[in-house]
Protein backbone atom coordinates (compact mmCIF):
# COMPACT_ATOMS: atom_id res chain seq x y z
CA UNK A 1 39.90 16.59 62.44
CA UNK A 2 41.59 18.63 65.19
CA UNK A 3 38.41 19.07 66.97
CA UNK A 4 36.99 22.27 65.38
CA UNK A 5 37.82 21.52 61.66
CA UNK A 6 38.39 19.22 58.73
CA UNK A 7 41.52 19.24 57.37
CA UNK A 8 42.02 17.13 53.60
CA UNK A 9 45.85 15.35 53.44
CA UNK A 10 46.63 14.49 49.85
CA UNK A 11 49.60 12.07 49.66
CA UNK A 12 51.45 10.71 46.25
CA UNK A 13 51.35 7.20 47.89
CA UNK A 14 47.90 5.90 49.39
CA UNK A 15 46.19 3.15 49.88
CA UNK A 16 43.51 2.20 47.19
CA UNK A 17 39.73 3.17 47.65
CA UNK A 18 38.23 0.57 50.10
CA UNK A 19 35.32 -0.07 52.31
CA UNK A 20 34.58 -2.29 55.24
CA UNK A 21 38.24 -1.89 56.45
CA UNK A 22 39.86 -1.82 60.06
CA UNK A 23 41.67 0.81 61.63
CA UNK A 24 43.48 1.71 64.42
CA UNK A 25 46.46 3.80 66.45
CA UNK A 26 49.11 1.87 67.69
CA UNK A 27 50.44 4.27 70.48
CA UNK A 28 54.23 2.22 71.36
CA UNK A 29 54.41 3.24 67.41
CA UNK A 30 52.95 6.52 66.65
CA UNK A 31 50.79 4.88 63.80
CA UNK A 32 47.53 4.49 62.82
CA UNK A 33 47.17 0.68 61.53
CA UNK A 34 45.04 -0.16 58.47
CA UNK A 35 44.30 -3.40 57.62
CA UNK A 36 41.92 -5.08 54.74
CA UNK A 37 38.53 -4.22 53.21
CA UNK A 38 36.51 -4.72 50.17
CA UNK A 39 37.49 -2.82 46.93
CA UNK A 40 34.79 -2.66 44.38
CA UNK A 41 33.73 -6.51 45.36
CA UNK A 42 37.59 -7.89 46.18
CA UNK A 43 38.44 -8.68 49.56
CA UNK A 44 42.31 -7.14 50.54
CA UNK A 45 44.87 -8.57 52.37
CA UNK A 46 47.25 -5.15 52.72
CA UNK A 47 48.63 -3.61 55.81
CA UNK A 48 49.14 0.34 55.52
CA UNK A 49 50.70 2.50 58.21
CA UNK A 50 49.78 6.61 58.37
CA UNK A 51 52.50 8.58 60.73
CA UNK A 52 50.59 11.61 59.91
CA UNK A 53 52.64 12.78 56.89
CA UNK A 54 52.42 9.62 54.46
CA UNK A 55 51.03 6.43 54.15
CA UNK A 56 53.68 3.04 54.25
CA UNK A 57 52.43 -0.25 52.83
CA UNK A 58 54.09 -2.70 55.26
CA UNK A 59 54.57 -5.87 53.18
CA UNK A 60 55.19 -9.75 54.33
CA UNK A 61 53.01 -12.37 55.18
CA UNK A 62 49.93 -12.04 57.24
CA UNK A 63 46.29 -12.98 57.91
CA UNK A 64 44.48 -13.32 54.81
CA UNK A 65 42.35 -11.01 52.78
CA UNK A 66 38.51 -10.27 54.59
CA UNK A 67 36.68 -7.43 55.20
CA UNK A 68 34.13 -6.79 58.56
CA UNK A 69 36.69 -7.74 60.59
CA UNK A 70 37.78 -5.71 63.99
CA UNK A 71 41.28 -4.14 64.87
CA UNK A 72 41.93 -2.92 68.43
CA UNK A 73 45.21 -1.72 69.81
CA UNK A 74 46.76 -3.58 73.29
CA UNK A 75 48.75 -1.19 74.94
CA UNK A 76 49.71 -3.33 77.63
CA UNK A 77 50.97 -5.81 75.40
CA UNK A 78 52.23 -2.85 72.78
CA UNK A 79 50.54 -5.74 70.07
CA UNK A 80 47.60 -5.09 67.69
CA UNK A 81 44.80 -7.17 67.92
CA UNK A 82 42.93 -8.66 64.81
CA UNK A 83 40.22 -10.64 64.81
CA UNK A 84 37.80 -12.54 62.28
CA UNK A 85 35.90 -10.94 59.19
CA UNK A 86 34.25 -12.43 56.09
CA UNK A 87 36.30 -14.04 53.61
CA UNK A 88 35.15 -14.91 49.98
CA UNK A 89 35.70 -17.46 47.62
CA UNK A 90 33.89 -17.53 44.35
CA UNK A 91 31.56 -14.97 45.87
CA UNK A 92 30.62 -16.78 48.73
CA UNK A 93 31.16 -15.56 52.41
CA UNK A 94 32.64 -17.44 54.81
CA UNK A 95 33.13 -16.53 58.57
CA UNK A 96 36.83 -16.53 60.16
CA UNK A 97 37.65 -16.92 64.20
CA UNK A 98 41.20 -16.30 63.74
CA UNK A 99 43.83 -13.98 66.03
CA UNK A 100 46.55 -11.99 64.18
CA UNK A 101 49.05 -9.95 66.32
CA UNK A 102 51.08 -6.67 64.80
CA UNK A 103 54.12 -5.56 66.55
CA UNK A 104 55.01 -2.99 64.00
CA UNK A 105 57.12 -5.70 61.87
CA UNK A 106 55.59 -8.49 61.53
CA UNK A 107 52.09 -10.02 61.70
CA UNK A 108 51.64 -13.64 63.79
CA UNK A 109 48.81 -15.74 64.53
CA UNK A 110 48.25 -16.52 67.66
CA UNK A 111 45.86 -19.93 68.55
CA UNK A 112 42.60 -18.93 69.85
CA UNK A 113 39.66 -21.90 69.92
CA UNK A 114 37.04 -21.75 73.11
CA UNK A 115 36.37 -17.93 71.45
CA UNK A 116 33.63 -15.69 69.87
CA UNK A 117 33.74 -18.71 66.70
CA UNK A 118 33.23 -17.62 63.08
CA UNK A 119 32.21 -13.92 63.80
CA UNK A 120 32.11 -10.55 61.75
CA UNK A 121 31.07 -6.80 61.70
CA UNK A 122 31.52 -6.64 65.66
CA UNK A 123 32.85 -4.30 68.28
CA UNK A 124 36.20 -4.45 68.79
CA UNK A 125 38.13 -2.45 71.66
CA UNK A 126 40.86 -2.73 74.32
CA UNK A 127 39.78 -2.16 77.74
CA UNK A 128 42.51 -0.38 79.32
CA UNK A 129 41.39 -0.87 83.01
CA UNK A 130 40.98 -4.95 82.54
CA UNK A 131 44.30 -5.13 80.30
CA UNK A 132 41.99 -7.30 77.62
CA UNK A 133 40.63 -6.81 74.20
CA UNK A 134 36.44 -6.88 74.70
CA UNK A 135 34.38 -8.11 71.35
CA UNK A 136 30.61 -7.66 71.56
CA UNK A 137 27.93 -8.40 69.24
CA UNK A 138 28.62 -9.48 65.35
CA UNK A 139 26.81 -11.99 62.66
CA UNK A 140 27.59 -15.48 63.02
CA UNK A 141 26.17 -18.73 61.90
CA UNK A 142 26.81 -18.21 58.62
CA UNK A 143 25.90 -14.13 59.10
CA UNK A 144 21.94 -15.18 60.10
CA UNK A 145 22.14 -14.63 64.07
CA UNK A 146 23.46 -11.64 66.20
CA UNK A 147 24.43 -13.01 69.82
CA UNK A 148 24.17 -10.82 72.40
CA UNK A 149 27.63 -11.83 74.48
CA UNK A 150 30.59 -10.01 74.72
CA UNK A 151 34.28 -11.74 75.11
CA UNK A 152 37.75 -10.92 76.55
CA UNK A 153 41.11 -11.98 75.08
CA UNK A 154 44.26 -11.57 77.11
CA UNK A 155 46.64 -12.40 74.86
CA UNK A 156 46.40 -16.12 75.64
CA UNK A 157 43.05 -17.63 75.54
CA UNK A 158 39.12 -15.84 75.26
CA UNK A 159 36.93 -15.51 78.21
CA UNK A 160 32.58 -14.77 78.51
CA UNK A 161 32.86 -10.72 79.33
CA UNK A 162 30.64 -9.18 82.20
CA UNK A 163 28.20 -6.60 81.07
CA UNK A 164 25.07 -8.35 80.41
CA UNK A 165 22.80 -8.32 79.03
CA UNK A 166 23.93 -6.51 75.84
CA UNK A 167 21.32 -4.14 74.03
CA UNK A 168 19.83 -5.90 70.42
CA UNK A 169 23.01 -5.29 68.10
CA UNK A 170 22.91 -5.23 64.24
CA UNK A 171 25.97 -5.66 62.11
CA UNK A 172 29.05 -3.25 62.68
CA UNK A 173 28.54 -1.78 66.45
CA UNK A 174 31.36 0.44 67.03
CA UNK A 175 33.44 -0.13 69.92
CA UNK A 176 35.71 2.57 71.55
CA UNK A 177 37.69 2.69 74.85
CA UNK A 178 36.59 6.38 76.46
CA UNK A 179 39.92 7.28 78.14
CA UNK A 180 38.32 10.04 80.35
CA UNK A 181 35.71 8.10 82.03
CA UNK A 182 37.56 4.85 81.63
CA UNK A 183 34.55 3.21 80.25
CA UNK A 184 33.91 1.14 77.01
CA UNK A 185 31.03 3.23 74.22
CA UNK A 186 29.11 1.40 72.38
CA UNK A 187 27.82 2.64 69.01
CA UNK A 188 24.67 1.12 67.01
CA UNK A 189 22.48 2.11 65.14
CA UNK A 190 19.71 3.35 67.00
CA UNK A 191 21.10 3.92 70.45
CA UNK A 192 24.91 4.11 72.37
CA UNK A 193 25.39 2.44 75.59
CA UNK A 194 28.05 3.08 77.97
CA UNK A 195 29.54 0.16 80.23
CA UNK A 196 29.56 1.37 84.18
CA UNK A 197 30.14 -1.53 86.16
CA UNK A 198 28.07 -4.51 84.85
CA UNK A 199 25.35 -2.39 82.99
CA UNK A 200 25.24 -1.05 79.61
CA UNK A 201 23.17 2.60 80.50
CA UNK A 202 21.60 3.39 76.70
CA UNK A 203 21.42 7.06 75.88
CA UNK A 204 20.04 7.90 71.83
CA UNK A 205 21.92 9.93 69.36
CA UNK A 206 20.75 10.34 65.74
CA UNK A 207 20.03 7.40 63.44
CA UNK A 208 22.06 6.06 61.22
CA UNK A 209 23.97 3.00 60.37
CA UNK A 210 28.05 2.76 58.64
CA UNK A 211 28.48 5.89 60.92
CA UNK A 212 32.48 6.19 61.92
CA UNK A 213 33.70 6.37 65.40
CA UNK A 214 36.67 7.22 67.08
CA UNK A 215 37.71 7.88 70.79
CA UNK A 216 39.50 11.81 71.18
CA UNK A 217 41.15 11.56 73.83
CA UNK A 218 42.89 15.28 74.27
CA UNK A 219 39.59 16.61 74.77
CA UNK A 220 37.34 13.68 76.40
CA UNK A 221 34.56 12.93 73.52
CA UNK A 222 33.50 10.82 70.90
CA UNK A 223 33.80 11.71 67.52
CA UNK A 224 30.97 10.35 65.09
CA UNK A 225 31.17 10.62 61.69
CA UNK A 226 29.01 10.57 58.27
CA UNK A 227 27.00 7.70 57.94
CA UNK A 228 23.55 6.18 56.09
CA UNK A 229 20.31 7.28 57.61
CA UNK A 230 17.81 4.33 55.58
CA UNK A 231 14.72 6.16 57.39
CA UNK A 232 15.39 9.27 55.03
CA UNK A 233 18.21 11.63 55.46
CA UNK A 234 20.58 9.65 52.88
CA UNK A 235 24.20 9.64 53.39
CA UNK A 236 25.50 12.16 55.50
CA UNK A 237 29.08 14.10 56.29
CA UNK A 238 27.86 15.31 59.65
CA UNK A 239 30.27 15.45 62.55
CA UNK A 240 28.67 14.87 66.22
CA UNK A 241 30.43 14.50 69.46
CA UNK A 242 29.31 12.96 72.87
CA UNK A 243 30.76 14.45 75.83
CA UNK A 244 29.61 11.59 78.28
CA UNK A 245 26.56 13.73 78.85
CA UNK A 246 24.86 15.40 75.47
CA UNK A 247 25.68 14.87 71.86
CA UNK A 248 26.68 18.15 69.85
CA UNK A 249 26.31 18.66 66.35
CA UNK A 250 29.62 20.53 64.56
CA UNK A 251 29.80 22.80 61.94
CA UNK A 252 33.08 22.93 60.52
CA UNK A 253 33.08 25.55 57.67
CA UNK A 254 34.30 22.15 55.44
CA UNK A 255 34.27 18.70 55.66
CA UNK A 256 35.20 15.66 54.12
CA UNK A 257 32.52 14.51 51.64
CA UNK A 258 29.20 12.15 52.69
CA UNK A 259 29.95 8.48 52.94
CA UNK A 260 28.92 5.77 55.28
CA UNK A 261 31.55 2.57 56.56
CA UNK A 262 34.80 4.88 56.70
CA UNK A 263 37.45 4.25 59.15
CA UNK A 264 38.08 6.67 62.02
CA UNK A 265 41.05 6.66 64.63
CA UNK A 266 42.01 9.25 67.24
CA UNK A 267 46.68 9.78 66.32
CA UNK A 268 47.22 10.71 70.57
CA UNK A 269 50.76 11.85 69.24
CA UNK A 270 49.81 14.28 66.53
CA UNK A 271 45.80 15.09 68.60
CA UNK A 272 43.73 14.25 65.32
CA UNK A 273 41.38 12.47 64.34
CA UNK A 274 41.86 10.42 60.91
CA UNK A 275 39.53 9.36 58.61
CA UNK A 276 40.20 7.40 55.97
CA UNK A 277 38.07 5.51 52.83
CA UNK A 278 34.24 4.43 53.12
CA UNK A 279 31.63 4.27 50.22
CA UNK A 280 28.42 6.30 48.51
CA UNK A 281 27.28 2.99 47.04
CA UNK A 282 23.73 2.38 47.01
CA UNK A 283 21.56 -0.24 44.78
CA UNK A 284 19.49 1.78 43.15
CA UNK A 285 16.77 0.46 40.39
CA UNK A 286 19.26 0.53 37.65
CA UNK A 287 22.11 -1.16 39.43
CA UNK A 288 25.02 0.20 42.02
CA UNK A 289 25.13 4.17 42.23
CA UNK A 290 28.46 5.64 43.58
CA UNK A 291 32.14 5.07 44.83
CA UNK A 292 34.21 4.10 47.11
CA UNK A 293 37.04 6.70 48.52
CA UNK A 294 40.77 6.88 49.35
């Protein structure tokens, strides 16, 4: 997505179909950073790197396999930052609070108790004025509560966040860094707040929920896209931007098909916008109806 139209990359080497992954542009690198997700009901452990002409699987040891977990990108520490998820064992969920760190060789985890705890499907973004990664929102307690708290991580310990009090979150806000107002966006389902000083100001875009969001930095707006409107629009492939002031609906003369719970990441070296996997699955009377895309 360049900013005025879709453009499909094929590749001979890809990751597999997924939802419920992480992604995220490592800048030092010139890389967008996938991590993880669910395929068809398996939980993956596999770290892919996109440089904007092919896809890299970057093999070794690291964190173990989860989905719903959040990657965000530290350019002061040139590190990217992964935290937490659900994990499954014989189909049952469990939480994780554990730090990974990428350098673009290796992954290590780095000790982190005092934090968020067992947390998933939360916002996850650096805050390039404070020099920390911010978390807000996410399930925890076993996925039955949704604090209202935000955190900091410096690269050494976790920290409560200002900005209270947080708006009522459901799973999977989307958390971006806005590089031209220097400001953290908030994405949910029914509203987006913006963080000026200690107040998250709520403004209202359409509803939907699995939407994808990414930060374009080149030309100063959001970029939302697709997503599952439950109140009666289905699954959608429409592209909206937010300017800081108004949301605008695009009409690229193609786009990339409907699907909610893709990953989306602005490449600041090549000026697109990459989106990558998500899912048409729905339970439907008769069982699971549709796929999941690479």
């Amino acid at each position: 997505w360049d900013g005025t139209t879709w453009l499909p990359r094929t590749t001979p080497v890809a990751p597999p179909p997924r939802v419920n992954a992480a992604m995220v542009y490592d800048v030092a690198r010139r890389r967008t950073v996938l991590f993880g997700g669910d395929r068809q009901g398996v939980r993956l452990a596999d770290t892919w790197e996109w440089d904007g002409l092919r896809w890299a699987e970057r093999l070794g040891a690291g964190p173990p396999a989860r989905d719903h977990h959040g990657l965000a990108y530290d350019s002061r520490r040139q590190r990217v930052v992964l935290y937490g998820g659900y994990s499954y064992s014989s189909s049952v969920a469990s939480l994780l609070s554990d730090v990974w760190e990428w350098d673009g060789t290796s992954w290590m985890q780095r000790p982190s108790s005092g934090g968020p705890g067992p947390r998933a499907g939360f916002g996850l973004a650096f805050d390039a004025d404070s020099g920390r990664v911010i978390l807000v929102g996410g399930a925890s307690s076993g996925g039955s509560t949704y604090p209202l708290e935000a955190w900091e991580w410096d690269g050494v310990s976790w920290s409560l966040s200002r900005g209270a009090p947080l708006p009522q979150l459901e799973l999977d806000p989307k958390l971006v860094w806005d590089d031209t107002r220097r400001r953290l966006t908030l994405v949910v389902s029914l509203e987006t707040r913006a963080l000026t000083g200690t107040q998250w100001a709520a403004f209202k875009p359409s509803y939907r929920q699995g939407g994808a969001v990414a930060f374009d930095s080149r030309r100063g707006v959001l970029v939302l896209f697709g997503g599952h409107n439950i109140a009666g629009a289905g699954i959608t492939n429409e592209t909206w931007e937010w300017n800081g002031s108004v949301w605008s609906l695009r009409t690229p003369p193609s786009s990339p098909p409907v699907r909610y719970g893709g990953g989306l990441a602005f490449d600041a070296a090549r000026q697109r916008v990459v989106l990558f996997g998500g899912s048409t699955k729905l339970k439907q009377p008769g069982g699971v109806v549709g796929d999941d895309f690479d």
